[in-house]
Protein backbone atom coordinates (compact mmCIF):
# COMPACT_ATOMS: atom_id res chain seq x y z
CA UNK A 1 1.65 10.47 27.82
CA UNK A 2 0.41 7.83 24.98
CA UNK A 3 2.71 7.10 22.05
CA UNK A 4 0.56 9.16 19.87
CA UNK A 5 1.13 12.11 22.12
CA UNK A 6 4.91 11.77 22.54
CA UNK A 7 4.80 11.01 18.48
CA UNK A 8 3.23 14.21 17.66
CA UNK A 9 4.96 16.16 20.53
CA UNK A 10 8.17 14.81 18.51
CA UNK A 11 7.07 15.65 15.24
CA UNK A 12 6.94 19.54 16.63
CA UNK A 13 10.42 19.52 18.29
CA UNK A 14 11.49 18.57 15.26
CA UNK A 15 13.03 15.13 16.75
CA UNK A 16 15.44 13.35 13.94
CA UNK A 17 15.50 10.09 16.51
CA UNK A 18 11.56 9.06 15.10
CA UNK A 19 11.76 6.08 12.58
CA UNK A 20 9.73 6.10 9.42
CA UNK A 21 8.37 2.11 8.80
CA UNK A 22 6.83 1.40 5.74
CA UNK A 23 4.40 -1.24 4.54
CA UNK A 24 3.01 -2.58 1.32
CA UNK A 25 0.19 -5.15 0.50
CA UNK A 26 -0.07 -6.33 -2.58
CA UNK A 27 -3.87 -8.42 -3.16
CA UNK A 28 -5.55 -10.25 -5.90
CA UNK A 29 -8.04 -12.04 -6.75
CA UNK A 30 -6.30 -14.92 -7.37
CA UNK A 31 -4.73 -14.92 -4.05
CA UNK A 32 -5.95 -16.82 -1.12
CA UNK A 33 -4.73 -13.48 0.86
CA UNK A 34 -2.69 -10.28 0.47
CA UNK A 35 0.72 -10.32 0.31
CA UNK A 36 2.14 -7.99 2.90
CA UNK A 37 5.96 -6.53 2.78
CA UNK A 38 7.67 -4.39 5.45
CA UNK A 39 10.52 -2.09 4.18
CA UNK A 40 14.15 -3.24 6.37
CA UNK A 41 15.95 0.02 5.89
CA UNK A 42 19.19 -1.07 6.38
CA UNK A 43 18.76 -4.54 8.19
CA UNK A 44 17.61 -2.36 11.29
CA UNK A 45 14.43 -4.43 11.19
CA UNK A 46 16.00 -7.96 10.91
CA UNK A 47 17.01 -10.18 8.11
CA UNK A 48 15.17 -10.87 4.88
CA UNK A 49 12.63 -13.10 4.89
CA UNK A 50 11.94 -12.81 8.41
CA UNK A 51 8.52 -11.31 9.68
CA UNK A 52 7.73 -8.48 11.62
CA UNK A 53 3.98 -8.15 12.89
CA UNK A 54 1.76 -4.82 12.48
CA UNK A 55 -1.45 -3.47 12.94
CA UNK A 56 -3.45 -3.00 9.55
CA UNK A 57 -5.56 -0.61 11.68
CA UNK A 58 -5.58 1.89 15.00
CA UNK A 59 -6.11 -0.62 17.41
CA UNK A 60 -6.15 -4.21 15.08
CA UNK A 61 -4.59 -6.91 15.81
CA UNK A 62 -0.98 -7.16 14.40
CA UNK A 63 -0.40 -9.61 11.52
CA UNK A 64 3.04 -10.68 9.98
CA UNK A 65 4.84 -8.37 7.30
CA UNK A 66 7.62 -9.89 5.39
CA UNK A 67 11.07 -8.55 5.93
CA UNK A 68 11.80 -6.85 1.92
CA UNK A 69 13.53 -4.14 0.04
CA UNK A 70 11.41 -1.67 -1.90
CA UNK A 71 11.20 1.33 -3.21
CA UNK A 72 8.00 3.34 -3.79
CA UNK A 73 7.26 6.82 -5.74
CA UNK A 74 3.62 7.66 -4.73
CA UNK A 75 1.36 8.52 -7.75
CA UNK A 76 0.19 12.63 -8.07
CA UNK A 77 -0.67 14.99 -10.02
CA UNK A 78 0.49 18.26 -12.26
CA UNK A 79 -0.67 20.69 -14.95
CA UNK A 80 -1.69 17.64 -17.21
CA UNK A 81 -3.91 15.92 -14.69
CA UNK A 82 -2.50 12.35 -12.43
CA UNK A 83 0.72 10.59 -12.72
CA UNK A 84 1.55 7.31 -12.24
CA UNK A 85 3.91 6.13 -9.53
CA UNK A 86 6.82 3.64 -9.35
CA UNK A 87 6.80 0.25 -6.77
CA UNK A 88 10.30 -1.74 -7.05
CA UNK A 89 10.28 -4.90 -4.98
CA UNK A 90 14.15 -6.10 -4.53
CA UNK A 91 14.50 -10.42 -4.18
CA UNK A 92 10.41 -11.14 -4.39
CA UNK A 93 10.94 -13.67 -7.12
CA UNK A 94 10.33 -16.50 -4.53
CA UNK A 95 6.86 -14.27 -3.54
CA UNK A 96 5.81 -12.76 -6.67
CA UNK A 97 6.30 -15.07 -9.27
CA UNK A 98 3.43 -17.35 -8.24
CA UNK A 99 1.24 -14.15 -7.83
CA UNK A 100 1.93 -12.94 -11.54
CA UNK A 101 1.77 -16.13 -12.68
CA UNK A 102 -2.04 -16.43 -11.48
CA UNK A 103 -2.68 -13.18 -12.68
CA UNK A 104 -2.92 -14.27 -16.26
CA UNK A 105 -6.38 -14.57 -17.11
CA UNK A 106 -7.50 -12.42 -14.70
CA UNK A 107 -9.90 -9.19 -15.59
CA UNK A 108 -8.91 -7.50 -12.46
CA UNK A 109 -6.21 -5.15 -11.07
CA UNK A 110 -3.74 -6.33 -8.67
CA UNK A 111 -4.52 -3.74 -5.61
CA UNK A 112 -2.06 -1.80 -3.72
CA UNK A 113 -1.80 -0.47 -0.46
CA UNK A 114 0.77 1.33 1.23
CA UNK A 115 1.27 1.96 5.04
CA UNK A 116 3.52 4.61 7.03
CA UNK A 117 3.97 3.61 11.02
CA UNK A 118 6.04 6.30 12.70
CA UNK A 119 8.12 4.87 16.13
CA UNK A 120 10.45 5.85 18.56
CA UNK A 121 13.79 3.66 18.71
CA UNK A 122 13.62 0.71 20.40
CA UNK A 123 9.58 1.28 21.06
CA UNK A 124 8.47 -0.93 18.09
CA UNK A 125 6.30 -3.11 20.00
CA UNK A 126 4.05 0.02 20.88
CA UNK A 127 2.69 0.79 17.62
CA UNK A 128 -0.82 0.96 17.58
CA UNK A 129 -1.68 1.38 14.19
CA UNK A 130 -0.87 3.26 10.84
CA UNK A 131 -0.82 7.21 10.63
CA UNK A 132 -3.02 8.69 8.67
CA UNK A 133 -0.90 9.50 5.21
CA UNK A 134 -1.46 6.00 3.94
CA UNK A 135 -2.46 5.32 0.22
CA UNK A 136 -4.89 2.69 -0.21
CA UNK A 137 -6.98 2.04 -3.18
CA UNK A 138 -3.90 1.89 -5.81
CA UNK A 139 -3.62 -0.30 -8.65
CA UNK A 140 -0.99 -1.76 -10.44
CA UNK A 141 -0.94 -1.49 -13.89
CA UNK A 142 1.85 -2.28 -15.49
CA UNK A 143 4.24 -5.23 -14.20
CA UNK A 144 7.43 -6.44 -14.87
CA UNK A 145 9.68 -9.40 -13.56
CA UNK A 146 13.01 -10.58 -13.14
CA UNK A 147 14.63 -12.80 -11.59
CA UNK A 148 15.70 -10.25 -8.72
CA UNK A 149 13.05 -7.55 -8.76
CA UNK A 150 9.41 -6.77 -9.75
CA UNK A 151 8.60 -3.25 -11.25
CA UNK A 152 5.47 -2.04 -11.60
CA UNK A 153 3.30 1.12 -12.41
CA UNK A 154 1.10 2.04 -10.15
CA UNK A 155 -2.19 4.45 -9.96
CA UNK A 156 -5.36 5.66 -8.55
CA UNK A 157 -8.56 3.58 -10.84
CA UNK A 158 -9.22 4.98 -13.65
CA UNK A 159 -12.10 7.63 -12.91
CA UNK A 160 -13.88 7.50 -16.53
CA UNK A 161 -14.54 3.62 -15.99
CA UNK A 162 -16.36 4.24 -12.68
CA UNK A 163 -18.69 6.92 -13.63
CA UNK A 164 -20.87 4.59 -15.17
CA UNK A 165 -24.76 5.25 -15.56
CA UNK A 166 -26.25 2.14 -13.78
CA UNK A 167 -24.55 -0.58 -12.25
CA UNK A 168 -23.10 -0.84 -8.85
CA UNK A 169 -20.17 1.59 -9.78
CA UNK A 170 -22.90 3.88 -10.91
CA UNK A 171 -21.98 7.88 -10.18
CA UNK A 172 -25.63 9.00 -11.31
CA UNK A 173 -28.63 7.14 -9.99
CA UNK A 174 -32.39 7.28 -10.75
CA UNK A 175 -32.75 8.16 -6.90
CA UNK A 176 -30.78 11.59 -6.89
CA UNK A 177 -31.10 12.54 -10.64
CA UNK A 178 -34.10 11.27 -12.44
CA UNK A 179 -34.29 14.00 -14.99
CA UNK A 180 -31.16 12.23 -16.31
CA UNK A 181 -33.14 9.00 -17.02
CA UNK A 182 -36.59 10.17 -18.19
């Protein structure tokens, strides 16, 4: 039986052993690469600041996470339309202050992705890759910085500046509607 099997064989049994491992990547244009954080829910993983390496994709070659705290509320939706969700990264300042720092001066969002890997005890070495319930795609929006923590807002782009008319971002082209640009 592969670990996906046994995974979603678990899932159905309603097994409580299953561990929940959690991933965010923070990019940026002004950022040679992504920054990628592993949540240690309660040291289990190892100490801060130590690395633990994962598959970006089913199948990928792993690459190093950092050991980190966070804490994420996902962006949705209600009755008014989508709401913005809530990333908390605990004693980043020695990680994120250079980021923000180069942000200045940017026109561009600082991108967010987050990543769920599902194990069995012990069986961390077998991951393959992420499930399927990741978000990718997110922005951050709003940012702020302390000496212990960074805060920031995060969200899916903003629709109504990608619906453009022409462009590469362009939602109607000449191809598919030309009545729209006689």
């Amino acid at each position: 039986m592969t670990v996906s099997a046994a995974l979603r064989e678990a899932y159905a049994s309603g097994d409580e052993e299953g561990v929940v491992v959690e991933t965010v990547e923070v990019d940026h244009a002004s950022l040679e690469g992504p920054i990628r954080l592993v949540r240690n829910v309660d040291g289990a993983l190892g100490e801060p600041g130590e690395t633990l390496s994962l598959p970006l994709v089913a199948g990928g070659a792993p690459v190093p996470h950092l050991l980190c705290a966070f804490e994420l509320i996902a962006p949705g939706a209600d009755s008014d339309g989508p709401t913005e969700g809530k990333l908390r990264l605990d004693n980043v300042s020695d990680v994120l202050h250079a980021l923000l720092k180069n942000v200045v001066g940017y026109n561009e969002a600082i991108r967010v992705t987050f990543r769920f890997y599902r194990v069995l005890p012990g069986r961390l070495d077998t991951v393959t890759g992420p499930d399927d319930d990741s978000f990718s795609g997110l922005e951050m929006t709003a940012v702020e910085l302390s000496a212990d923590s960074a805060e920031g807002a995060i969200a899916w782009p903003d629709g109504r500046q990608q619906s453009v008319p022409s462009g590469p971002n362009a939602f109607f082209d000449r191809a598919s509607y030309p009545a729209l640009f006689s």
